[in-house]
Protein backbone atom coordinates (compact mmCIF):
# COMPACT_ATOMS: atom_id res chain seq x y z
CA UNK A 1 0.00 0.00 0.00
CA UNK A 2 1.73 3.41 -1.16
CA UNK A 3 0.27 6.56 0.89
CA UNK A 4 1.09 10.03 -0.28
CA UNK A 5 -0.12 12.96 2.22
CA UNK A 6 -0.27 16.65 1.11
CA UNK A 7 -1.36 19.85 2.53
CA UNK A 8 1.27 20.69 4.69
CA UNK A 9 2.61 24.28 5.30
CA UNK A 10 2.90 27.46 6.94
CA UNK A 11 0.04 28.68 9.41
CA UNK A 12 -0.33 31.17 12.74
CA UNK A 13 -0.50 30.06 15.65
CA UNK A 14 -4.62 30.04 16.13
CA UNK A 15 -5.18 29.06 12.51
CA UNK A 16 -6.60 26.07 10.97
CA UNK A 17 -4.66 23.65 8.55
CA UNK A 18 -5.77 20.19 6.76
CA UNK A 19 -3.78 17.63 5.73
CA UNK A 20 -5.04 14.22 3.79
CA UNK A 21 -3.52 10.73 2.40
CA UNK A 22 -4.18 9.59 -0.53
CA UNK A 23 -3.92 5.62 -0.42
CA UNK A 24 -3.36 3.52 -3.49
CA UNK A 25 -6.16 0.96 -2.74
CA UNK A 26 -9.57 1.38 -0.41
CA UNK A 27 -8.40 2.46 3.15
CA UNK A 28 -11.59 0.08 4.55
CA UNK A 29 -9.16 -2.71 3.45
CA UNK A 30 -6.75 -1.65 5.82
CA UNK A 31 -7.57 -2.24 9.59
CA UNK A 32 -6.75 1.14 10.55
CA UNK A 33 -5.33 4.35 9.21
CA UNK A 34 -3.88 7.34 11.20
CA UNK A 35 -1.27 10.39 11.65
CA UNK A 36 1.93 10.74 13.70
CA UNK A 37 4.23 13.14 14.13
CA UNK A 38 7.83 13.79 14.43
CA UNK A 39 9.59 16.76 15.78
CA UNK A 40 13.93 16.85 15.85
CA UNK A 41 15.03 14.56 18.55
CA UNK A 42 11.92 13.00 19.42
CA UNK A 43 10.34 9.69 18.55
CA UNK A 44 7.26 9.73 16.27
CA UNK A 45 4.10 9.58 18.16
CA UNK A 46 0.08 8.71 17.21
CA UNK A 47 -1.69 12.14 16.77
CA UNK A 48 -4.92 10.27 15.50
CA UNK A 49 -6.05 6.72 14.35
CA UNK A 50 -9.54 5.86 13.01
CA UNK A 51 -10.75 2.44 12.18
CA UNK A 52 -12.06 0.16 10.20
CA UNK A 53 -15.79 1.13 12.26
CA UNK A 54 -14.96 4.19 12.22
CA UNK A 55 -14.30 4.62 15.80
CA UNK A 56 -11.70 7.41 16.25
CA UNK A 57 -8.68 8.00 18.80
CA UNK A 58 -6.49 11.14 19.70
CA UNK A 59 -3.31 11.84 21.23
CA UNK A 60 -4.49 14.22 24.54
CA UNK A 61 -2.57 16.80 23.31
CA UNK A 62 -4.58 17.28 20.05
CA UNK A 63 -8.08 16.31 21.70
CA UNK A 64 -10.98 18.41 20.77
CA UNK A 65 -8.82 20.63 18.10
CA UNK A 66 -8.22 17.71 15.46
CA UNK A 67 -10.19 15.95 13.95
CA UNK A 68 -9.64 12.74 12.13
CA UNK A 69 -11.99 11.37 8.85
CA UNK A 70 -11.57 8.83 5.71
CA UNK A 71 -13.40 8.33 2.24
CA UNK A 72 -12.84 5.74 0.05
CA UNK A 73 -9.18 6.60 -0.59
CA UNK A 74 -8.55 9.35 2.15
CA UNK A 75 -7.45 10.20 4.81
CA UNK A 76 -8.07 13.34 6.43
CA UNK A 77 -6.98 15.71 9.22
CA UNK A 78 -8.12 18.51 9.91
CA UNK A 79 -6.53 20.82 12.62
CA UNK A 80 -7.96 23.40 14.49
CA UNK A 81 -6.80 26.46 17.17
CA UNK A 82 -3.02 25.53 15.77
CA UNK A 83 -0.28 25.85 18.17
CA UNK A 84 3.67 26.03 17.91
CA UNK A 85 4.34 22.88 19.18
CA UNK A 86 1.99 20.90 16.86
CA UNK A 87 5.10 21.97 14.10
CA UNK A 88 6.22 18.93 13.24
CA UNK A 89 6.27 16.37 10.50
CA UNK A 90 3.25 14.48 9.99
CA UNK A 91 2.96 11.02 8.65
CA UNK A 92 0.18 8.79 7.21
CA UNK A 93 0.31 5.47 8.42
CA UNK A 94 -1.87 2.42 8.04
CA UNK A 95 -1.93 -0.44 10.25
CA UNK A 96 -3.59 -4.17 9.03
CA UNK A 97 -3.51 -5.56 12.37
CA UNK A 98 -4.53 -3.43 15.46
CA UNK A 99 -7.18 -1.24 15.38
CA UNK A 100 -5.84 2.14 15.95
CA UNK A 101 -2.65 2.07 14.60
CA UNK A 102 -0.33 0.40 17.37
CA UNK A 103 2.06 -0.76 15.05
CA UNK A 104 2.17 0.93 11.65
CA UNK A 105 3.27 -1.14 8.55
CA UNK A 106 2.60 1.88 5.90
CA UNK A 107 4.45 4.67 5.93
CA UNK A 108 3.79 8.21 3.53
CA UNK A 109 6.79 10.49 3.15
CA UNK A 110 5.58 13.19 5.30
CA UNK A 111 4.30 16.61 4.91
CA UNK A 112 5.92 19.21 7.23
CA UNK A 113 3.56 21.41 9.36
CA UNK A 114 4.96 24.41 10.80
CA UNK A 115 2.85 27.24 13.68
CA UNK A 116 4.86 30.12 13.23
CA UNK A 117 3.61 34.16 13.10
């Protein structure tokens, strides 16, 4: 499965940004689907998962400002009341055996996200 995100970029702090994945073949195949993000010097980390029901999951720090939906094909995220430290790159990942995206297996190349004024 190839996944190719885009809609990364520059935004204020306060602002409102969303990104999406693009999967080569139906994401309801796929057990569960998500985001992380990576910042310099830290480990990658689950922003948001949604399964195969539907049923969604966020990281605390993102809780009630993103917000995590699929199609057929996508996968989006939408991100609300922006803050500096959600700058980071964010990854599309898709997971065939857990259902939120415990241990990714596809990987896109990342789009870079950056909360700056």
């Amino acid at each position: 499965v190839q996944l190719v995100e885009s809609g990364g970029g520059l935004v204020q702090p306060g602002g409102s940004l969303k990104i999406s994945c693009t999967a080569s073949e139906e994401i309801f195949r796929i057990n569960s689907m998500g985001w992380y993000r990576q910042v310099p010097g830290e480990r990658r980390r689950l922003v948001a998962g949604i399964n195969f029901s539907g049923a969604t999951k966020y990281d605390d720090a993102v809780k009630g400002r993103f917000i995590i939906s699929r199609d057929r094909y996508t996968v989006h995220l939408q991100m609300n009341s922006l803050k500096p430290e959600d700058t980071a790159i964010y990854y599309c990942v898709g997971d065939p055996a857990t259902v939120f995206v415990s241990t990714p297996v596809f990987w896109g190349q990342g789009t870079q996200v950056s909360v700056s004024v």
